[in-house]
Protein backbone atom coordinates (compact mmCIF):
# COMPACT_ATOMS: atom_id res chain seq x y z
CA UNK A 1 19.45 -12.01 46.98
CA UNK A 2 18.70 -9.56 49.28
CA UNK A 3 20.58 -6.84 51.41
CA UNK A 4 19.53 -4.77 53.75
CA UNK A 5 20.45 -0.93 53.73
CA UNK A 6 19.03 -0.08 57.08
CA UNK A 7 17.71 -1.62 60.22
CA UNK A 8 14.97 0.56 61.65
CA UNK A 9 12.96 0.42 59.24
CA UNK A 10 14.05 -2.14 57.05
CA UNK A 11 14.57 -1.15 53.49
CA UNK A 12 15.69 -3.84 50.48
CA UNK A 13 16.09 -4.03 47.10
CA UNK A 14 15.27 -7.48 45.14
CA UNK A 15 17.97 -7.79 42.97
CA UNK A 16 16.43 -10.95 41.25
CA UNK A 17 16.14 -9.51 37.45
CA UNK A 18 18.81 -10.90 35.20
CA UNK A 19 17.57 -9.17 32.45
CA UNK A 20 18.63 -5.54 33.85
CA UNK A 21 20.77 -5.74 37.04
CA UNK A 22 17.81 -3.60 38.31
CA UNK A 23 15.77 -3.62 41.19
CA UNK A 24 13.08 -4.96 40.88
CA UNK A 25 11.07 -3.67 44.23
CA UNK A 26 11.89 -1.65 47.17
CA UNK A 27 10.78 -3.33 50.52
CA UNK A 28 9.44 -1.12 53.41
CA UNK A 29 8.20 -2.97 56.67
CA UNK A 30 5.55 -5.87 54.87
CA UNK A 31 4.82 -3.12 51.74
CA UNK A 32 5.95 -3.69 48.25
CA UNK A 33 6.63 -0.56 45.97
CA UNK A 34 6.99 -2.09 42.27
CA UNK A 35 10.17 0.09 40.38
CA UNK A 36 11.36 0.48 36.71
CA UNK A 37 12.04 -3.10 35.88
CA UNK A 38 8.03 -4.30 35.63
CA UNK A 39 7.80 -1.83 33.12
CA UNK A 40 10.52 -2.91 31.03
CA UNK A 41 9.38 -6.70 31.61
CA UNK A 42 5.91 -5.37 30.04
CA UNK A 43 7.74 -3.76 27.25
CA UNK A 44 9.22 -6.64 26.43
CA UNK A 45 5.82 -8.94 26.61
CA UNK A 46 4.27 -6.55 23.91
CA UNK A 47 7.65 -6.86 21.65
CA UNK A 48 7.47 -10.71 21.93
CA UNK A 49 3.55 -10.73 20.92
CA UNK A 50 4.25 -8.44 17.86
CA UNK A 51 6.86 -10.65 16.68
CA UNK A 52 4.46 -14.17 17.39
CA UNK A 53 4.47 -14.87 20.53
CA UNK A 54 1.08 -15.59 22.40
CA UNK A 55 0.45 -13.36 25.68
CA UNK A 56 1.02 -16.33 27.65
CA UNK A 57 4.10 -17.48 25.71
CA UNK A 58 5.65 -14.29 25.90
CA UNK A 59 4.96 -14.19 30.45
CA UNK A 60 6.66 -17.70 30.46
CA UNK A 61 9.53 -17.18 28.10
CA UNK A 62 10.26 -14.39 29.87
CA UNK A 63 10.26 -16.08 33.31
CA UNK A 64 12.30 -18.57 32.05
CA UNK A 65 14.97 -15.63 31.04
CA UNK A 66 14.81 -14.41 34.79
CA UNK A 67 14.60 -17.15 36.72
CA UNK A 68 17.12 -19.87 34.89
CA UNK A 69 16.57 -23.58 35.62
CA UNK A 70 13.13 -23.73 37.60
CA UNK A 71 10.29 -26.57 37.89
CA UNK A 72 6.72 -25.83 36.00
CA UNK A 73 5.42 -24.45 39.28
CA UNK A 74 7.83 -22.34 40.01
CA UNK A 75 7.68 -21.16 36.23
CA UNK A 76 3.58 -20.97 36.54
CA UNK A 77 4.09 -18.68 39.75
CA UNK A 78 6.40 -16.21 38.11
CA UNK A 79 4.14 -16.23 35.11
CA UNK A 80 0.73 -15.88 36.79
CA UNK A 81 -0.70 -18.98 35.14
CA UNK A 82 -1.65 -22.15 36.36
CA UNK A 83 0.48 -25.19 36.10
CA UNK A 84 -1.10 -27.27 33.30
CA UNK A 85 -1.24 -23.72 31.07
CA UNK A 86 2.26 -23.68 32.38
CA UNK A 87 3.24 -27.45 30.86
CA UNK A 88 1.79 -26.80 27.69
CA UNK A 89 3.78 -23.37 27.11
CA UNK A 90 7.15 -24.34 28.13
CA UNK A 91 6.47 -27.72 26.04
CA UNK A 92 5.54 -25.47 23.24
CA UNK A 93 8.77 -23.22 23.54
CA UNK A 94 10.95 -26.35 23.70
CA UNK A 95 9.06 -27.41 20.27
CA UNK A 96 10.09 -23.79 19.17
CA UNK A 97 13.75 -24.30 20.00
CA UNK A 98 13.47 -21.39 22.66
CA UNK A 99 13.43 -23.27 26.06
CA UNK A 100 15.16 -26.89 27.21
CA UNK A 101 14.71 -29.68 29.18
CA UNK A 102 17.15 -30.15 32.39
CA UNK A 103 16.80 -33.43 33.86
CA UNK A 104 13.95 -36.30 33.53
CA UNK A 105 11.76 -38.48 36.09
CA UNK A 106 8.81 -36.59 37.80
CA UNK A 107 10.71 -33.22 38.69
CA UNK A 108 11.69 -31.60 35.52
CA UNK A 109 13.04 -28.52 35.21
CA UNK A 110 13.51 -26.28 32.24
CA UNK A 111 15.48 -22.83 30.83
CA UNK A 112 15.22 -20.77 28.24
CA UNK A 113 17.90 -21.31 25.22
CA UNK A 114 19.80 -18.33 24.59
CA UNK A 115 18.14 -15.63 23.21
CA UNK A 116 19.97 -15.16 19.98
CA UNK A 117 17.43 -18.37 18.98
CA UNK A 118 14.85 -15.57 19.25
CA UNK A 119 16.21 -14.85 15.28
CA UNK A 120 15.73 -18.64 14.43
CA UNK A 121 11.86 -18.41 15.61
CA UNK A 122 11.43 -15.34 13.26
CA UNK A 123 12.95 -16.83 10.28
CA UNK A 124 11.15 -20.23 10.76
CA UNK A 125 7.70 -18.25 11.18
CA UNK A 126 8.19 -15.88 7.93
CA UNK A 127 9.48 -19.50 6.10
CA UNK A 128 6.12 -20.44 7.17
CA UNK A 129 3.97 -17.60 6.21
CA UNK A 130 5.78 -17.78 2.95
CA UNK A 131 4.99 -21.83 2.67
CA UNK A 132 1.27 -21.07 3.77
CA UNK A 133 1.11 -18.01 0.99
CA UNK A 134 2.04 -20.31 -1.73
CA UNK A 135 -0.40 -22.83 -0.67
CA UNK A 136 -3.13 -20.30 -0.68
CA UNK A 137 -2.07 -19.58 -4.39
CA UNK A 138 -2.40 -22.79 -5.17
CA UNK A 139 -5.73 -22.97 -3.29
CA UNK A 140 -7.10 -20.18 -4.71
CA UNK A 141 -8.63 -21.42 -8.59
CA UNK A 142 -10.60 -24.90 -6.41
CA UNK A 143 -11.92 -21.68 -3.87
CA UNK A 144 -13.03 -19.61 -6.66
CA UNK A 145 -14.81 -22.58 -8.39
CA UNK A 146 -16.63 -23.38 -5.50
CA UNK A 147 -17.45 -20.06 -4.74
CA UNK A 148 -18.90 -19.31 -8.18
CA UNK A 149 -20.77 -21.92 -8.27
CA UNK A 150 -22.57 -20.99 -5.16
CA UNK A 151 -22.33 -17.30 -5.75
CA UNK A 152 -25.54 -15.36 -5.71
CA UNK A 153 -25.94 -12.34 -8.02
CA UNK A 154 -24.76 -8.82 -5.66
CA UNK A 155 -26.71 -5.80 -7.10
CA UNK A 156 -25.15 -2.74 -5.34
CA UNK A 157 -26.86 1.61 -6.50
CA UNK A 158 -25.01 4.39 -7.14
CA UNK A 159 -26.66 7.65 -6.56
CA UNK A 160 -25.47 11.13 -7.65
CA UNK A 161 -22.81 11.70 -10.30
CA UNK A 162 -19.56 11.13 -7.90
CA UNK A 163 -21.27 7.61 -7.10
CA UNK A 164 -21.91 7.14 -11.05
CA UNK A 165 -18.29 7.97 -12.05
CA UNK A 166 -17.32 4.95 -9.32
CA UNK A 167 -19.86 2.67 -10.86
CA UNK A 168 -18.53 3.52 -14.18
CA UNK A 169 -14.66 2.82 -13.01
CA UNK A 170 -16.08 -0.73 -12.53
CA UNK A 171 -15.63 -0.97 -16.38
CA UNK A 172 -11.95 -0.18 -16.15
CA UNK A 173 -11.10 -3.75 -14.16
CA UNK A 174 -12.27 -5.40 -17.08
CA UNK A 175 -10.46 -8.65 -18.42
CA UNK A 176 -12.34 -8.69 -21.97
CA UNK A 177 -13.85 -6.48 -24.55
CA UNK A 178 -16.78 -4.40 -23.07
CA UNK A 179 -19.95 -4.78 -25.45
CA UNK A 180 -22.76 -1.52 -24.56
CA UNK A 181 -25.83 0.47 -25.95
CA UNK A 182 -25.12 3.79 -25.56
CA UNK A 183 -26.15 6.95 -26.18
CA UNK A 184 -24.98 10.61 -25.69
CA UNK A 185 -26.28 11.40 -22.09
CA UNK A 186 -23.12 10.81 -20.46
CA UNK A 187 -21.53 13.36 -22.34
CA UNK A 188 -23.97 15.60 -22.04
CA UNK A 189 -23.88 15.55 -18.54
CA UNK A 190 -20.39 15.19 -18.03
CA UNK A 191 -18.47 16.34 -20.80
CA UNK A 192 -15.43 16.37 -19.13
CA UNK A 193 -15.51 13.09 -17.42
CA UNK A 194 -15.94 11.32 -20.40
CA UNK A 195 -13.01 12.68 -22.27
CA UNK A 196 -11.05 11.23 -19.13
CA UNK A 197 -12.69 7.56 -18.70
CA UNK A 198 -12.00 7.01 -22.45
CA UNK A 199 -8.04 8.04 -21.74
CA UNK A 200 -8.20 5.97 -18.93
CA UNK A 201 -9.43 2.45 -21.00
CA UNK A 202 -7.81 3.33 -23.76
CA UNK A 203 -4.60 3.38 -21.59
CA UNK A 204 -5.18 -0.07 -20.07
CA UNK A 205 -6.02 -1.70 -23.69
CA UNK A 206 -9.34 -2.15 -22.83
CA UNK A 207 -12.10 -2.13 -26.04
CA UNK A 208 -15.28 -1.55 -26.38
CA UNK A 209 -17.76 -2.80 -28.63
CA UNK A 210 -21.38 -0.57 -29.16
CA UNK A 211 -25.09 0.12 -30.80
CA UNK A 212 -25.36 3.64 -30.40
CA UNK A 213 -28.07 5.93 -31.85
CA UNK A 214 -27.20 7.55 -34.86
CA UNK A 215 -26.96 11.19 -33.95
CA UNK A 216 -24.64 14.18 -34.89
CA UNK A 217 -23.48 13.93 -31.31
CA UNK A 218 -22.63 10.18 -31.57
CA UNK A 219 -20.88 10.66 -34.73
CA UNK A 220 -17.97 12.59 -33.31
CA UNK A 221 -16.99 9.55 -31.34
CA UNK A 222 -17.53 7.15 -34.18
CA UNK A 223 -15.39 9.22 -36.56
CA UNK A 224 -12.41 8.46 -32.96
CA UNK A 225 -13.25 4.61 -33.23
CA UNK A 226 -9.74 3.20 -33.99
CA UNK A 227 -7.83 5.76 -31.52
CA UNK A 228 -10.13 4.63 -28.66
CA UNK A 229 -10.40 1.28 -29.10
CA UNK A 230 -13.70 1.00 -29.81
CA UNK A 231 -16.17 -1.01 -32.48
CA UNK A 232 -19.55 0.50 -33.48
CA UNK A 233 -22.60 -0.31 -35.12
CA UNK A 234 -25.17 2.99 -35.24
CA UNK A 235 -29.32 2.67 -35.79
CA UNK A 236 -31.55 5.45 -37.20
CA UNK A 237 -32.21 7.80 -33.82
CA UNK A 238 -35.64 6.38 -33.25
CA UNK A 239 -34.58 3.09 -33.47
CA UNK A 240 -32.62 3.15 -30.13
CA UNK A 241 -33.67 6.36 -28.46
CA UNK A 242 -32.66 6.01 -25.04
CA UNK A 243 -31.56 8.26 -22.21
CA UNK A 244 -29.31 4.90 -20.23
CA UNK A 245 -26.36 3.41 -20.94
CA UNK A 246 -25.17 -0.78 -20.34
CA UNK A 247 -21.97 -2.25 -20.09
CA UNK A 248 -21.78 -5.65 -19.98
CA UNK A 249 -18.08 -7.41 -19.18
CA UNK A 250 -16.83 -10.45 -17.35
CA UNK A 251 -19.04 -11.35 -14.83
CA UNK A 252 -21.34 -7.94 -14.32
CA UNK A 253 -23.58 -5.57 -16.06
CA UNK A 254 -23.74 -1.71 -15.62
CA UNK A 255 -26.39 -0.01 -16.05
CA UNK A 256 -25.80 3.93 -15.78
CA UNK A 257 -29.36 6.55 -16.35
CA UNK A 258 -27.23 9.70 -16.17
CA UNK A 259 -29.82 11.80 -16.34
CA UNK A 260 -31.58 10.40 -13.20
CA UNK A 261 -28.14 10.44 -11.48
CA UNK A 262 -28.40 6.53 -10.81
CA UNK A 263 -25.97 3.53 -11.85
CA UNK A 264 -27.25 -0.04 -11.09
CA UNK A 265 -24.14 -2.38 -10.86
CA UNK A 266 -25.36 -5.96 -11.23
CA UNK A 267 -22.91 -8.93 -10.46
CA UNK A 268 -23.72 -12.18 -11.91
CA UNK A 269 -21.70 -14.61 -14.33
CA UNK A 270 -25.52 -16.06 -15.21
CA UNK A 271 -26.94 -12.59 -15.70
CA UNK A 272 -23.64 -11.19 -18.10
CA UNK A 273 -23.23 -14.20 -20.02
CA UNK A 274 -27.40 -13.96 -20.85
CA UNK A 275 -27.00 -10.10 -21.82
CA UNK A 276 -23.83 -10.56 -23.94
CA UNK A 277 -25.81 -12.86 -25.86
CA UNK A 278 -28.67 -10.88 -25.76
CA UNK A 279 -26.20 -8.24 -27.41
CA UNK A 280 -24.25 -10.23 -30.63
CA UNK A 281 -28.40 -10.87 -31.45
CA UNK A 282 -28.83 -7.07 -31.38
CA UNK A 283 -24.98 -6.71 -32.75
CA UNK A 284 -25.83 -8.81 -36.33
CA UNK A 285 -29.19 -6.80 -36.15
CA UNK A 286 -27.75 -3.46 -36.01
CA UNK A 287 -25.67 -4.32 -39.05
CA UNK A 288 -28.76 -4.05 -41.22
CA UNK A 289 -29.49 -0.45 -40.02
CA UNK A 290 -25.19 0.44 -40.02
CA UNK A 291 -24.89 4.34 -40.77
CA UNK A 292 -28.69 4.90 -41.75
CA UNK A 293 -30.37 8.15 -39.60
């Protein structure tokens, strides 16, 4: 409707917004000044998007809020999209329970239901997220299978001792025992950071099984074996005299040279199911050499 305030020049208001009761422009002469209500129409676009809607879905449903019963066209004018965008959308909304029908033959016009329904779309989308969550669940072990089986082996470095500590950290996701050859450079070159890890797998149940040189330094943590969780097996010193440490578990194998500030994290179901047999041979060979220096 619209009702003029003045002759000479002509001013009027469009009061065509049912949303507000606002104006929705101010008239002068053959200009246009755009006022408050545009911006609220805009607000509520980017509400309707966050809670589903499509950009386009959220123009139409709200035309069809402020215009009431009104013909594709007239819908695809309001909307600023073309009229077979326009057919799809409002055929969509009707699908979604939040526009109608009015009418049949070749003109067709349609409104939106009352907003209130608005709740019914959000409760049918999170009833489908939740359907399409448990379907990934169920998805998931046939995924993983095909994955593996195509899976390459991912070898990702670690340089400098904040690097190595993440490398390390690796260990403490594992799902089985951890089997290693170690020796005592990681404690040598971070004393305190080793005192920590072992709190750290020793608090998640985690255990470790080792061939360790036999040293005086070594010994200290063989004497803790049962309170840390760990099984060991030492060889004379110059049987296994090595600077590096490997952990092999589930599907990788770390390799850590603290001394040269560098961990190697290798991940490969072929490559740690080869080394953990590699290490019961070197496991029931160690037993030969248990506790001799």
């Amino acid at each position: 409707m619209w009702g003029c305030i003045d002759t000479k020049p002509c001013f009027c208001y469009n009061y065509g917004n049912k949303l507000t009761g606002a104006p929705t422009s101010l008239k002068l002469g053959s200009d246009f000044l755009e006022v408050g209500a545009p911006q609220l129409t805009m607000l509520n676009k980017k509400q309707l998007v966050e809670i589903g809607f499509t950009e386009k879905e959220a123009s139409v449903y709200l035309a069809l809020l402020e215009m009431g019963p009104s013909t594709v066209s007239e819908i695809g004018r309001q909307a600023k999209i073309n009229r077979t965008t326009g057919y799809d959308i409002v055929e969509m909304l009707c699908s979604k329970g939040l526009a109608n029908a009015l009418g049949e033959g070749s003109i067709k016009k349609y409104t939106a239901e009352n907003p209130e329904k608005i709740i019914t779309f959000s409760q049918n989308k999170f009833q489908e997220a939740q359907g399409q969550l448990e379907a990934s669940k169920k998805l998931l072990p046939e995924l993983r299978s095909i994955f593996q089986k195509t899976e390459k082996p991912k070898v990702k470095f670690y340089e400098g001792r904040e690097e190595m500590k993440q490398a390390f950290e690796e260990t403490l996701t594992a799902k089985e025992t951890i089997v290693a050859y170690g020796s005592e450079a990681m404690d040598e070159v971070l004393p305190e950071y080793t005192d920590k890890y072992i709190k750290l797998r020793v608090a998640k149940g985690i255990h470790a099984k080792g061939i360790v040189p036999n040293t005086i330094g070594i010994q200290k943590f063989i004497s803790k074996n049962k309170e840390q969780l760990r099984e060991t097996r030492s060889v004379p010193a110059n049987k296994l005299d090595i600077d590096i440490e490997m952990d092999i578990f589930d599907n990788k194998v770390i390799i850590a040279s603290w001394k040269e500030n560098l961990a190697i994290l290798i991940e490969s179901q072929k490559i740690a199911d080869a080394q953990k047999k590699i290490f019961e041979l070197a496991w029931e060979g160690a037993g030969k050499y248990q506790g001799k220096k």
